[in-house]
Each structure stands twice: as structure tokens, then as C-alpha cells.
Protein backbone atom coordinates (compact mmCIF):
# COMPACT_ATOMS: atom_id res chain seq x y z
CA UNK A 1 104.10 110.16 59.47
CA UNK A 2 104.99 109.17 62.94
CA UNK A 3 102.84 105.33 64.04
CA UNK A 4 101.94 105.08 67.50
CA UNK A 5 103.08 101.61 68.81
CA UNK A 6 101.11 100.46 71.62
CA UNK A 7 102.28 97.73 73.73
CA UNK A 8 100.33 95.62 76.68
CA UNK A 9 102.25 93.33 78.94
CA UNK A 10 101.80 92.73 82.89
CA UNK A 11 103.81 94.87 85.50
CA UNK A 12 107.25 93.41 86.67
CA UNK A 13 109.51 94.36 88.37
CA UNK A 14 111.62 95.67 85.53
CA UNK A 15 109.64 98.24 85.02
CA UNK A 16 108.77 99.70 89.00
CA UNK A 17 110.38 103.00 88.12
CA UNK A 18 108.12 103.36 84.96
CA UNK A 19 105.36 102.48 87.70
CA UNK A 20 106.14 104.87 90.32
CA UNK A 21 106.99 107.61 88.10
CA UNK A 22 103.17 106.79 86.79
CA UNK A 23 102.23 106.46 90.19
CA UNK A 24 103.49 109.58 92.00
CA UNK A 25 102.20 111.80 88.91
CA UNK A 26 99.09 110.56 89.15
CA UNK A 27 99.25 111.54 92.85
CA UNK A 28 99.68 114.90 92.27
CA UNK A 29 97.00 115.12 89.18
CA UNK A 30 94.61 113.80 90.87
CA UNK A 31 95.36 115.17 94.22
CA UNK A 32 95.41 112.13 96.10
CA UNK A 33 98.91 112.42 97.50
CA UNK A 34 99.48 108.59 97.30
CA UNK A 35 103.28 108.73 96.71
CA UNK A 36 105.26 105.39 95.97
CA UNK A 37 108.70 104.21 96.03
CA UNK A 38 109.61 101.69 93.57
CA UNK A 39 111.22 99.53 96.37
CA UNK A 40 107.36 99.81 97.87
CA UNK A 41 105.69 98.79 94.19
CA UNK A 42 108.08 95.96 93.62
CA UNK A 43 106.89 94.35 96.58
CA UNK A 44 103.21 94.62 96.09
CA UNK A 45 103.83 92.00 92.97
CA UNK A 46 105.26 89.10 95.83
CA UNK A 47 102.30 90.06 97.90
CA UNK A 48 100.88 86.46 98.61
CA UNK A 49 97.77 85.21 96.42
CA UNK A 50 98.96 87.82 93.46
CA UNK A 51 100.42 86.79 90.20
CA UNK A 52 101.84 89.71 88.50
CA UNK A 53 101.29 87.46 85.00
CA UNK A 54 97.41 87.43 85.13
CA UNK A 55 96.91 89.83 88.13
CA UNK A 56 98.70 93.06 86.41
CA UNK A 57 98.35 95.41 83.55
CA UNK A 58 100.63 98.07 82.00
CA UNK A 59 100.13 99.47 78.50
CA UNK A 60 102.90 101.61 77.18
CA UNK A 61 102.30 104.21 74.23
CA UNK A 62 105.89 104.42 72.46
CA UNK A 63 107.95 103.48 75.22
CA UNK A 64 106.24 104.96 77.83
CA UNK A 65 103.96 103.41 80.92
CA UNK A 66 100.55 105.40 80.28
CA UNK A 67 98.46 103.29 82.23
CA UNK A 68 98.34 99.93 84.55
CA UNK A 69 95.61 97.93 86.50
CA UNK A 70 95.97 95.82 88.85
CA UNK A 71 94.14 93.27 91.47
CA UNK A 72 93.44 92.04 94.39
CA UNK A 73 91.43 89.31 95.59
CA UNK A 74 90.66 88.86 99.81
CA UNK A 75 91.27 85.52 101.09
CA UNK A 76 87.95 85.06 102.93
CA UNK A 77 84.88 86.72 102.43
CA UNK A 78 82.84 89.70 103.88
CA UNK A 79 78.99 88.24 104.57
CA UNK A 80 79.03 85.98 102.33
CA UNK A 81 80.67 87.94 99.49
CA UNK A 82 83.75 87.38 97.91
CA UNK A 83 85.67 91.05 97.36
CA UNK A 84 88.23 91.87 94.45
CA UNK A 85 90.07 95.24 94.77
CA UNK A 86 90.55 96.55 91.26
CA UNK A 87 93.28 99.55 91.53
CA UNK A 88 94.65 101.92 88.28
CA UNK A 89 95.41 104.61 86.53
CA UNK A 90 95.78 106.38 83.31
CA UNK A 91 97.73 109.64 82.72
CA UNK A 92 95.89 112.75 82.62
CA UNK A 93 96.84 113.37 78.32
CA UNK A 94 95.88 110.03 77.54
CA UNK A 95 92.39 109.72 79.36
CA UNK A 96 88.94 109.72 77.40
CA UNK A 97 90.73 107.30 74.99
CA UNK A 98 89.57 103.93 75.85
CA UNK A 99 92.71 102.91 77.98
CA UNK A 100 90.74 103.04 81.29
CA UNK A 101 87.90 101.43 79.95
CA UNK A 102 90.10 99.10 78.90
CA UNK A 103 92.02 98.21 81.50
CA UNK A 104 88.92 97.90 83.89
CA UNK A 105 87.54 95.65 81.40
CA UNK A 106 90.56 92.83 81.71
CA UNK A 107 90.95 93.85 85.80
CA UNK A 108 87.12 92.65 85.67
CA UNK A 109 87.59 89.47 83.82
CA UNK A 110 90.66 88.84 85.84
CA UNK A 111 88.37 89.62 89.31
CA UNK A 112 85.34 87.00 88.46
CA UNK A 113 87.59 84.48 87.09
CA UNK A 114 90.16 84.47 90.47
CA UNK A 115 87.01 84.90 92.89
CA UNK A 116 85.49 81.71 91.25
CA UNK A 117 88.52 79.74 91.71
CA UNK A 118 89.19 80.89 95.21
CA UNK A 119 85.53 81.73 96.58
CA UNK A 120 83.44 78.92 94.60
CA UNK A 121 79.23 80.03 94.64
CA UNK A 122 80.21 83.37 96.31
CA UNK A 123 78.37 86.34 94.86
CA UNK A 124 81.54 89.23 94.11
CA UNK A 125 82.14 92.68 95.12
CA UNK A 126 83.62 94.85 93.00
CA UNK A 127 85.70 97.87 94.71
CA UNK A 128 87.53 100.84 93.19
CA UNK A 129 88.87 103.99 94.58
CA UNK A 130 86.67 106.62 93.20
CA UNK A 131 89.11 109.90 94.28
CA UNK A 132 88.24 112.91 95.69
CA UNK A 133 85.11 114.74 94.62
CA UNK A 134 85.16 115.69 90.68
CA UNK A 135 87.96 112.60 90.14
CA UNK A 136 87.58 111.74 86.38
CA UNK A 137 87.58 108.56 87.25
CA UNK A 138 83.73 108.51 88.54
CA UNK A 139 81.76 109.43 85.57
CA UNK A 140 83.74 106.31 84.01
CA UNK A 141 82.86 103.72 87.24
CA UNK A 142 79.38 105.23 87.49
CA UNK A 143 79.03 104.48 83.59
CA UNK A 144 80.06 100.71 84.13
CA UNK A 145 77.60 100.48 87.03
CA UNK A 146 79.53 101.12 90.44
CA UNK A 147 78.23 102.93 92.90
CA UNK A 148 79.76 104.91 96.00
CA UNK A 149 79.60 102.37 98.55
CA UNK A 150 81.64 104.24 100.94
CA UNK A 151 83.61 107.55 102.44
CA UNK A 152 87.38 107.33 104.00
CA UNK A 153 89.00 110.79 105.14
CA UNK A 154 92.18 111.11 105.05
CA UNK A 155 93.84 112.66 108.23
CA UNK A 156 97.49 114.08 108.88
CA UNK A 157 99.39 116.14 111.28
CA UNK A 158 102.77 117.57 111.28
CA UNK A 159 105.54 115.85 113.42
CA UNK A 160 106.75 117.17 115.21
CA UNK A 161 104.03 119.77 115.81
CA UNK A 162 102.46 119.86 119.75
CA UNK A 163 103.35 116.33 120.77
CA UNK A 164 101.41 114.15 123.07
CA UNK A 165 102.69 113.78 126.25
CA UNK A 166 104.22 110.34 127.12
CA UNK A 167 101.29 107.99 127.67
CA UNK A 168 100.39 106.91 131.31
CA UNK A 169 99.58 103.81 130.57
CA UNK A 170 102.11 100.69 129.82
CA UNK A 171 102.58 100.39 126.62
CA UNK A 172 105.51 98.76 124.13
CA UNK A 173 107.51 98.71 120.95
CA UNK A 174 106.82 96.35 118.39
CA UNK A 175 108.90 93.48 118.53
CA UNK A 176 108.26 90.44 116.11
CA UNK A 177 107.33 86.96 118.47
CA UNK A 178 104.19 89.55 118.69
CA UNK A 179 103.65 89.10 114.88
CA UNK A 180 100.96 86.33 115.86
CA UNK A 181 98.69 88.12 119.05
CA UNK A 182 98.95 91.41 117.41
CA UNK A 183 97.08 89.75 114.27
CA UNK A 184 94.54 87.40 116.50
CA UNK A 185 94.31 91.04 118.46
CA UNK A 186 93.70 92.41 115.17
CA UNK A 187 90.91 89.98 113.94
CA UNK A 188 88.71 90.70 116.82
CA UNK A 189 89.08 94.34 116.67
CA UNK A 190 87.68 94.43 113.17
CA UNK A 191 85.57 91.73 113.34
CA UNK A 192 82.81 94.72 113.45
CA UNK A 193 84.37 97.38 110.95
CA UNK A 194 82.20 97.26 107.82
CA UNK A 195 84.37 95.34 105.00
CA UNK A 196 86.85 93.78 107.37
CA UNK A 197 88.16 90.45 106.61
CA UNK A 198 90.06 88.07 109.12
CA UNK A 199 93.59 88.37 108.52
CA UNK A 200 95.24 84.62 108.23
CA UNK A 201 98.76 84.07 108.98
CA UNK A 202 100.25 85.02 105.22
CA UNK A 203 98.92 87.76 104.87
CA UNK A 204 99.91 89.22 108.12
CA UNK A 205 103.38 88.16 107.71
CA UNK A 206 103.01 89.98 104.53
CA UNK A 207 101.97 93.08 106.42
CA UNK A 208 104.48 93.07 109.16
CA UNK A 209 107.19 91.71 107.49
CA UNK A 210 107.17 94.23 104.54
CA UNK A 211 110.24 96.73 103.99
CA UNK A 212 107.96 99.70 104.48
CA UNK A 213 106.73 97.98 108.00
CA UNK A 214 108.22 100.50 110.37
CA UNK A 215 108.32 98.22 113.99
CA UNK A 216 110.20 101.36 115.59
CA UNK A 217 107.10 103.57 115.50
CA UNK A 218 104.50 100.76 116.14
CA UNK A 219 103.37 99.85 119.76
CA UNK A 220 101.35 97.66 121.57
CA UNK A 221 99.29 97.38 124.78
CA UNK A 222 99.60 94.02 126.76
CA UNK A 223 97.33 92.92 129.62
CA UNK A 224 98.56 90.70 132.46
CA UNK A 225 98.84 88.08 130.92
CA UNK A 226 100.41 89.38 128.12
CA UNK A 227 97.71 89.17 125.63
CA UNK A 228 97.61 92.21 122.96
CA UNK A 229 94.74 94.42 123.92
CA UNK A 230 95.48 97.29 121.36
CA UNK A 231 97.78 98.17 118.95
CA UNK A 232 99.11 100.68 116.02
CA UNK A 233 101.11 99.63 113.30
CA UNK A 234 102.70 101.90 111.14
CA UNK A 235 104.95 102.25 107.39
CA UNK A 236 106.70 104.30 105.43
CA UNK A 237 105.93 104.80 101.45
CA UNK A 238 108.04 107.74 101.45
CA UNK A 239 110.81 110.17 102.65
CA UNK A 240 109.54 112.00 105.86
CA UNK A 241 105.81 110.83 105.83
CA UNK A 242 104.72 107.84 108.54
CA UNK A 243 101.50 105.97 107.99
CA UNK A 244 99.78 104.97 110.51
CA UNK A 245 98.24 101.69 108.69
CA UNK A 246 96.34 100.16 111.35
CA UNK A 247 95.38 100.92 115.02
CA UNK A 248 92.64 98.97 117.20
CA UNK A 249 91.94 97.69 120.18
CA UNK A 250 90.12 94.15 121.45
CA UNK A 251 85.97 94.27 121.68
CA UNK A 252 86.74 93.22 125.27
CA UNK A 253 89.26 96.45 126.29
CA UNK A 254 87.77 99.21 124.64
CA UNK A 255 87.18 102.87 126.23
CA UNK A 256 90.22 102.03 128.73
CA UNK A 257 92.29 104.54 126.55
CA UNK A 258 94.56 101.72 125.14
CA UNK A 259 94.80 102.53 121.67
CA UNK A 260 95.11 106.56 122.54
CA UNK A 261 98.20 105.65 124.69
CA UNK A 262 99.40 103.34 121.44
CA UNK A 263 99.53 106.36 119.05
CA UNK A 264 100.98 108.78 121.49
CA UNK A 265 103.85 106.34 122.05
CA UNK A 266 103.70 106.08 117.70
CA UNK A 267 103.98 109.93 117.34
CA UNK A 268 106.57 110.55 119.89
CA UNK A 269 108.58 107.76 118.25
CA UNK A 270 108.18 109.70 114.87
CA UNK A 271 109.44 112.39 116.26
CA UNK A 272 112.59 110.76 117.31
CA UNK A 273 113.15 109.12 114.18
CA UNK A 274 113.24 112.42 112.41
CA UNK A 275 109.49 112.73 110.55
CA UNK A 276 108.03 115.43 109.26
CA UNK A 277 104.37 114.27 109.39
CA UNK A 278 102.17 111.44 109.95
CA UNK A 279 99.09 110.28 107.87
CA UNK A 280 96.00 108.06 108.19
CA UNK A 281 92.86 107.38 106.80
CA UNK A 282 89.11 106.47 108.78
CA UNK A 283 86.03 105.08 107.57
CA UNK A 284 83.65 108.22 107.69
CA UNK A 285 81.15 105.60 109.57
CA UNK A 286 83.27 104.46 111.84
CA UNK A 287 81.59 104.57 115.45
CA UNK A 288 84.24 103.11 117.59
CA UNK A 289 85.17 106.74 118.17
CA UNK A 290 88.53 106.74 115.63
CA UNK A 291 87.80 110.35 114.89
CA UNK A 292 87.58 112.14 118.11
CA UNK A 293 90.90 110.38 118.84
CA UNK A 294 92.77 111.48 115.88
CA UNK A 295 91.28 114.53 116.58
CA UNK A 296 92.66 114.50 120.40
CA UNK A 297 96.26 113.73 119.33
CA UNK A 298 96.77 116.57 116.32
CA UNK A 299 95.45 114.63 113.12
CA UNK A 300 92.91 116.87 110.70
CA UNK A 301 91.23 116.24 107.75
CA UNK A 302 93.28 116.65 104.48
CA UNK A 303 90.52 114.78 101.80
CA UNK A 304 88.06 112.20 101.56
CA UNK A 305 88.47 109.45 99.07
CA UNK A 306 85.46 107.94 97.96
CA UNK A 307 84.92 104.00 97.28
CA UNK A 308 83.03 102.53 94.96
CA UNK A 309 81.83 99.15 94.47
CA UNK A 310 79.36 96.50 92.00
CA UNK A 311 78.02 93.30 93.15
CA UNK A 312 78.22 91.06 90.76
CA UNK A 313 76.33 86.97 90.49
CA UNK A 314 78.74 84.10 91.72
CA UNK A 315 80.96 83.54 88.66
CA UNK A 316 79.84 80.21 87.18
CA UNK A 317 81.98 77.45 87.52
């Protein structure tokens, strides 16, 4: 008779290639299409504020990664609300087994005991990617409480497909002394998206110094004084596919066509670096207008990806 050794320890980066084998099956399971390199993973555990130790968990079923958690905790809050990002999985033969439950269970723990330390007195949200519509991963949340809090769709469009003509206004590549306007830029672009928290300066030099960063496909608009009015921003997780992580544009220059001329410059530049398509995601809400310029320059709807969140009472101290 065969015993089933089951083993829980956090993620490393020893084991990334476990991870993104996890990772990229799950993608296609549960048709998310969130592919992974192991390069990628191995850097979300030096991410600052994240200790792979208490912030991580794997559990392994006779040698092999079946499941992992793992969390993230915003450095400021969101009115008044501190916000801890639980992400997982569990493979599709091991599910209905108690693994997610359990992992959620020590992610949770994990969440209210970092938010106290970091955000003392500050009531927490709890958010977790709920999938696409029938995810097996809802009836579970919806069990422990969460609710659907919010839609994103996921957009794409080929590269190099019908490409935008070059833009008429001035824009420029990415070039790294604009690290620091492109995230003050940044802070007042979402300082009205729903959820948004101000960027400070490490976690921005997280963002645009990671290896997936891709500075040759991101661009920015300057005015004359050479303050960043709008900008996109862009990475690679995988072979072929560009993500277009983050595009906005200052309260102050909006409907000036900024950000349009941005992305045109981004998707041209794709093209020349030898893409095959080029992916982002929207808040379904979003009224800036995101939509009908995605729409404009090629991108269409692939999935939406629900959210789901739980408030939960300021940890006590």
C-alpha cells in the first residue's frame, strides 16, 4: 500500500519551475491564459514588502507542487482600508480536497496579521481573483464570504495586424531618469480609478526596473516643460505576447489624445521588435474612456476576470 506524503513549505526560488509548470497549467485549465516564466516568478519573491518565508505557500503531494498561495499587502491604503491581495491555485485532480481551503485559510491569517503591523486600526480588504464565469474557484470564495466586488476584461490584438499610423503628436521612448515623473505622472492619473493606491518610490522601481519591464515598447508624452503628461508602460511574461501594464494620462491633460498617441507609438514598437500580439486588461467601470481607445487601436475582448473581495474589522493589535 502506497502512503501519500504531503509536504508544506513556502515558495523559493528553488522550486520556480515546479511553480510555473503549476502556473501555466493552471492557465490553460482554467482558461485564464496567465502564462509565467520562472525568471518572471522568481522575481515576484524580491518584490519589496514580501517575505517569501511567511508571505508564500506551496504544498507538494509526493514530490510534486499541487498547490501554492501567496500575498500581497499595498503599502498605503484605499479610503481608509488597508488591501491584501491573496493569489493561488490548486490543480484541477486535486481540488474539492481541502488544499484550497487550506491554503486560503493561512493566506488569511498571513493577510490580517501583515495589515496590522503595517496599517495599524485600518479595517482590511480582502481580494481574490475569482476567474472567468463558472471558475471553481467561486463557489469556494463565495462559501468563505467574498463577494464579486468587481469586473476587468481582458483585451488583445494581434501584432502586427492593421497598425496605427505613426502618432501626430510628440511623443518618446522610455528612458530611465523618467523613472520618477512617469510615477508622480502616474499617481495623479489614478488618483480617481477605483482601488488605486499611490505608488511610492520602491515600488515603482520595482515596476520599472523588473526583467520583464520592456522600456523599448513603453512611451511617454512630455509637455513644455518636460513634465510627463501620459504614458504606457509595458512587459513581457512570455515569448511573443507584450503587456501593456499600465497607460494613463494627468487629470490636467486629458481628451488631448496623449495617451492614444502613447500606445500607437507602443504597438508600432511591438511590431518592430518582432511580437505576435499584445494584451491588456480594463476595469469594466472605467469612465475615463479606456475602452473606446483600445477599441480605436485594434484591442477586443478575449474574457472578463472577475474580483472578489471581504472586508474584514481592523486586526487587533
Amino acid at each position: 500500500m502506497s502512503v501519500t506524503t504531503v509536504r508544506w513549505q513556502p515558495l523559493s526560488v528553488e522550486t520556480v519551475t515546479a511553480w510555473a509548470e503549476l502556473t501555466n497549467l493552471l492557465a490553460v485549465a482554467d482558461g485564464t491564459e496567465e502564462f509565467y516564466e520562472p525568471e518572471a516568478l522568481a522575481e515576484e519573491l524580491t518584490e519589496p514588502g514580501v517575505d517569501p518565508q511567511l508571505d508564500t505557500v506551496a504544498v507538494w503531494r509526493d514530490g510534486v507542487l499541487v498547490g501554492f498561495g501567496q500575498l500581497r499587502v499595498a503599502s498605503g491604503l484605499f479610503e481608509g482600508q488597508a488591501r491584501a491581495e491573496i493569489y493561488g491555485g490548486v490543480r484541477p485532480e486535486f481540488r474539492r480536497q481541502g488544499l484550497g481551503a487550506e491554503i486560503m485559510d493561512r493566506m488569511e491569517a498571513r493577510a490580517l496579521e501583515l495589515t496590522g503591523q503595517r496599517h495599524p486600526g485600518a479595517p482590511v480588504m480582502l481580494r481574490v481573483p475569482g476567474g472567468i464565469e463558472g471558475a471553481s474557484v467561486r463557489p469556494m470564495l463565495e462559501r468563505r464570504g467574498y463577494q464579486i466586488v468587481r469586473y476587468f476584461q481582458e483585451l488583445s490584438r494581434p501584432i502586427p495586424g492593421v497598425l496605427p499610423p505613426p502618432p501626430e503628436l510628440p511623443v518618446r521612448r522610455y528612458s530611465a531618469e523618467l523613472a520618477e515623473a512617469v510615477r508622480l505622472a502616474h499617481n495623479d492619473a489614478f488618483s480617481t480609478h477605483w482601488g488605486a493606491i499611490e505608488r511610492d518610490a520602491d515600488s515603482w522601481a520595482s515596476q520599472v526596473g523588473s526583467r520583464t519591464f520592456r522600456p523599448d515598447c513603453s512611451f511617454v508624452s512630455l509637455d513644455s516643460d518636460g513634465d510627463v503628461q501620459a504614458y504606457v508602460l509595458v512587459n513581457q511574461w512570455v515569448d511573443g505576447e507584450a503587456w501593456v501594464a499600465l497607460v494613463g494620462t494627468r487629470q490636467r491633460s486629458r481628451g488631448r489624445g496623449l495617451a492614444r498617441a502613447c500606445l500607437a507609438a507602443s504597438v508600432r514598437a511591438m511590431a518592430e521588435q518582432g511580437y505576435t500580439t499584445a494584451c491588456l486588461d480594463v476595469d469594466s467601470e472605467n469612465g475615463s474612456g479606456a475602452g473606446a481607445l483600445y477599441a480605436s487601436l485594434g484591442f477586443q475582448l478575449d474574457r472578463v476576470i472577475a474580483h472578489y473581495g471581504r472586508l474584514e474589522p481592523a486586526p487587533k493589535p
